[in-house]
Protein backbone atom coordinates (compact mmCIF):
# COMPACT_ATOMS: atom_id res chain seq x y z
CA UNK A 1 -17.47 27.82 36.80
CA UNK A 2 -14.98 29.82 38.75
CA UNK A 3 -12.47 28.66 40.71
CA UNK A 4 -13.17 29.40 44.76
CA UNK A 5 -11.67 32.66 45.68
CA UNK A 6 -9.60 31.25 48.45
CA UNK A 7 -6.97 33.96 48.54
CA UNK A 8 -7.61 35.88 51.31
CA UNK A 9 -6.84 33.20 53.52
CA UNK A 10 -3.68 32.03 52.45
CA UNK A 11 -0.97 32.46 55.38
CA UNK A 12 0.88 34.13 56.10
CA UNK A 13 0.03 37.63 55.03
CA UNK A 14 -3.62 37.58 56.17
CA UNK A 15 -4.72 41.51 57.07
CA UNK A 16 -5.06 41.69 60.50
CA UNK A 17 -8.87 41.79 61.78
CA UNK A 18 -10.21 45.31 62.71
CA UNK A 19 -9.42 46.31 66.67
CA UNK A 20 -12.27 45.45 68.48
CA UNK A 21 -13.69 47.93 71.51
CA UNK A 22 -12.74 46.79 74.49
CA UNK A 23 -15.82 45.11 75.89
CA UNK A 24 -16.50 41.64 76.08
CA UNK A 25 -19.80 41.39 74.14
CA UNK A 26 -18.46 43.36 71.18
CA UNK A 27 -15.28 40.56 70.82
CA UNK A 28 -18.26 38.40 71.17
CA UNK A 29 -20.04 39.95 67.93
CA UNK A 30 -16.76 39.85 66.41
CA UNK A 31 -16.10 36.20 67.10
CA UNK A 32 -19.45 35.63 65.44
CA UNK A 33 -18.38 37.24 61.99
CA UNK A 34 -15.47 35.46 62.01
CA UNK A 35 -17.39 32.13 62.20
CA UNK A 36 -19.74 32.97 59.64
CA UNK A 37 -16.92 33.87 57.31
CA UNK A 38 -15.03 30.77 58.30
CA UNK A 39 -18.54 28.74 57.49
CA UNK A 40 -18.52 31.02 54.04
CA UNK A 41 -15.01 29.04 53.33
CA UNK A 42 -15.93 25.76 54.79
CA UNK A 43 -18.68 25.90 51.73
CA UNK A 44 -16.17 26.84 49.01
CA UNK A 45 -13.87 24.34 50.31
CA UNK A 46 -16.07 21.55 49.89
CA UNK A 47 -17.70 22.54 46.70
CA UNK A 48 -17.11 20.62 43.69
CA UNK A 49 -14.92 22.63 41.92
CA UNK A 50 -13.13 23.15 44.37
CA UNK A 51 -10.05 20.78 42.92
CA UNK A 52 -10.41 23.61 40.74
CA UNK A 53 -8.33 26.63 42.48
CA UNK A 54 -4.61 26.08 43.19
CA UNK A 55 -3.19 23.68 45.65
CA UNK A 56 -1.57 26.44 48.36
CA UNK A 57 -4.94 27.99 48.44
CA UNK A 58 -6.67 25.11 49.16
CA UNK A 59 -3.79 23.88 52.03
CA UNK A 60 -4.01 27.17 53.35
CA UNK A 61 -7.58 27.36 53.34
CA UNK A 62 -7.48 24.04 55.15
CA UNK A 63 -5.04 24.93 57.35
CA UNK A 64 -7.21 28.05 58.44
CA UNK A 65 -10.25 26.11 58.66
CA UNK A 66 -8.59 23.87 60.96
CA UNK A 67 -7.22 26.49 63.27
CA UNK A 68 -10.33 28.50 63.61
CA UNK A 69 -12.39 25.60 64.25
CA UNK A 70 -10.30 23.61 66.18
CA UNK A 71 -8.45 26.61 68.21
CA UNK A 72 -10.16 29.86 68.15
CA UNK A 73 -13.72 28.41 68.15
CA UNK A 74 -13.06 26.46 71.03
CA UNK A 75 -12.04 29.42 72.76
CA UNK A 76 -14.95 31.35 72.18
CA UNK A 77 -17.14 28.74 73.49
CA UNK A 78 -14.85 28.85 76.72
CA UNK A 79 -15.70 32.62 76.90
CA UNK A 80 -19.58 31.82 76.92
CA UNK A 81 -18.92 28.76 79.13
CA UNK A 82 -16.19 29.60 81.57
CA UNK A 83 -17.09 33.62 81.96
CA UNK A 84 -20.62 34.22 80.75
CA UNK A 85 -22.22 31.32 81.93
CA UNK A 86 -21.12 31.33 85.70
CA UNK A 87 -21.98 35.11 86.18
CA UNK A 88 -25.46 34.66 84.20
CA UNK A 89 -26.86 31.18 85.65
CA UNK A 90 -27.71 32.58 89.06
CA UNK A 91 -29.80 35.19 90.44
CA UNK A 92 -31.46 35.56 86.77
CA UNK A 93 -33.86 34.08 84.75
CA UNK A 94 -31.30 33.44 81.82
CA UNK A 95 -30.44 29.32 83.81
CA UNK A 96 -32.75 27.91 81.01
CA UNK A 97 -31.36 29.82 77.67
CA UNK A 98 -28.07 29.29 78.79
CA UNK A 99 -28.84 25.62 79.76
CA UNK A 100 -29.68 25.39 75.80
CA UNK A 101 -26.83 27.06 74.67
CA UNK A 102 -24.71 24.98 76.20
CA UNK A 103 -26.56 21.89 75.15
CA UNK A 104 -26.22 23.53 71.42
CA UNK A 105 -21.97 23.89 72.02
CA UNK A 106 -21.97 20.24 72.83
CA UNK A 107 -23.69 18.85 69.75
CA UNK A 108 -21.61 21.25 67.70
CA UNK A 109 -18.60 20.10 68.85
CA UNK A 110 -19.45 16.68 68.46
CA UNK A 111 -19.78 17.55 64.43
CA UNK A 112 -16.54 19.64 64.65
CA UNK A 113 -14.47 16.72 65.75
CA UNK A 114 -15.22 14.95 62.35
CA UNK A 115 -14.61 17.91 60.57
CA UNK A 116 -11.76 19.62 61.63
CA UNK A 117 -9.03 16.47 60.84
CA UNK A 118 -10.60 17.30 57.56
CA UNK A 119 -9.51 20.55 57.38
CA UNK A 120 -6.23 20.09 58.57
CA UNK A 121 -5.47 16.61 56.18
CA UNK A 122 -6.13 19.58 53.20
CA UNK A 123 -3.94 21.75 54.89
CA UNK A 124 -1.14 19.04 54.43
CA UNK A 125 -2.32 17.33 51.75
CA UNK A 126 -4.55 19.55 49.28
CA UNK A 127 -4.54 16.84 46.76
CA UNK A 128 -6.94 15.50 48.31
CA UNK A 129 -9.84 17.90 48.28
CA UNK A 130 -12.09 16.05 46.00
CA UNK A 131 -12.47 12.94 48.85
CA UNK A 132 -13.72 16.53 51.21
CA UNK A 133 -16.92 17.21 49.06
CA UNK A 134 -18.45 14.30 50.52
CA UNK A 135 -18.36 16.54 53.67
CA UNK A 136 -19.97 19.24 52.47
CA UNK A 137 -23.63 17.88 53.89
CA UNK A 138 -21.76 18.02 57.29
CA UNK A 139 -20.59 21.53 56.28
CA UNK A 140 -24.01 22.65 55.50
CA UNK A 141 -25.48 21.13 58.97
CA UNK A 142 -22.76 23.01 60.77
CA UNK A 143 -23.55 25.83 59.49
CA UNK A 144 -27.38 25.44 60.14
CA UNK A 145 -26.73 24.65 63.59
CA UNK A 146 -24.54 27.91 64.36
CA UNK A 147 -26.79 29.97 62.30
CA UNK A 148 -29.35 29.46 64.68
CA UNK A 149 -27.16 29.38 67.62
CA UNK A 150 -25.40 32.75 66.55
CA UNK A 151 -28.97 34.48 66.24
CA UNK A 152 -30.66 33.37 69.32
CA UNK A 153 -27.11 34.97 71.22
CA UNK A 154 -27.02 38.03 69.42
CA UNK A 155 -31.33 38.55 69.88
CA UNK A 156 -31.54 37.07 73.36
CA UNK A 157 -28.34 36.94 75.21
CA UNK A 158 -26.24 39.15 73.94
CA UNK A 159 -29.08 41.95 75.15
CA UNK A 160 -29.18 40.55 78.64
CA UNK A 161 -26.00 40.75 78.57
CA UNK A 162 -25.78 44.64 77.94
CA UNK A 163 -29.08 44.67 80.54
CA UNK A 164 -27.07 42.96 83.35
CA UNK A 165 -23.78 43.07 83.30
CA UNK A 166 -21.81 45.74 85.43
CA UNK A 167 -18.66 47.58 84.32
CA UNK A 168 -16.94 45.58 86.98
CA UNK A 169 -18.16 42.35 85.58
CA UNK A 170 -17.12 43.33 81.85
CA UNK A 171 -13.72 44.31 82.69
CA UNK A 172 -13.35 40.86 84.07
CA UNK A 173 -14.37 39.02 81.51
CA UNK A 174 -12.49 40.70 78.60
CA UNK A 175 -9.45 39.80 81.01
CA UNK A 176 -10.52 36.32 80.88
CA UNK A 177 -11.08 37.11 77.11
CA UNK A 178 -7.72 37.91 76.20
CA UNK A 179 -6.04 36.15 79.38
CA UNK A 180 -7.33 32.77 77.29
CA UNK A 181 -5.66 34.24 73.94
CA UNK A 182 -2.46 34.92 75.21
């Protein structure tokens, strides 16, 4: 078996992601590829040969794990939460779908805060990535649960959000968007 291919996420040196338009629901999309590819890693991470590949790729894989997950995750839920969710939960039939949603973040970040000092122990300590593959049920549930999460934004929200949101409204919330980043 082959090693992991965890190069492209050793730091730093990383390519910069693509420029995103600016509009709100397409740095949403793009927030959702990134989590998929960080779930892609989370897998390859807690495979068993992954003792296999070199200790800086696994820290650095670790290490990005942990930041996405524990930084840039969190702050992508605060986009649905804090700007979505207020302009969407009155005056339009969206209250229950975004009631779920939000139900959905909660249980997912209830699995994240097991995981993610996980992550970031490899990032220090890569040594230890053989006591990780234990996680990798954990892994595999995380990834179910934002897989379905992910898809029932991009077909049902992600629409209404297109449907009903004025330029006005847009504008704001990519300011929030990046306003949270900065």
């Amino acid at each position: 078996m082959t090693s992991p291919p965890f190069r492209r996420y050793a730091w730093p040196g990383r390519a910069p992601l693509p420029p995103v338009a600016d509009d709100p629901i397409a740095h949403l999309r793009a927030c959702h590829a990134r989590i998929r590819d960080h779930l892609a890693l989370a897998h390859r991470l807690t495979a068993p040969d992954a003792a296999a590949s070199p200790a800086s790729e696994i820290a650095a894989a670790g290490s990005a794990l942990a930041r996405y997950f524990g930084i840039a995750l969190p702050l992508h839920v605060a986009d649905e939460e804090e700007s979505i969710r207020p302009r969407l939960a009155s005056g339009t039939e969206l209250g229950p779908l975004l009631d779920q949603l939000g139900g959905e973040h909660a249980v997912i970040d209830d699995l994240l805060d097991e995981l993610v000092p996980r992550f970031a122990i490899l990032g220090a300590e890569p040594a230890r990535v053989a006591e990780l593959t234990p996680a990798r049920d954990d892994v595999t549930w995380l990834a179910n649960l934002l897989e379905a999460h992910l898809v029932l934004e991009e077909t049902r929200l992600f629409p209404e959000l297109e449907r009903l949101l004025s330029p006005a409204a847009r504008a704001e919330i990519l300011a929030e968007q990046r306003a949270r980043r900065s």
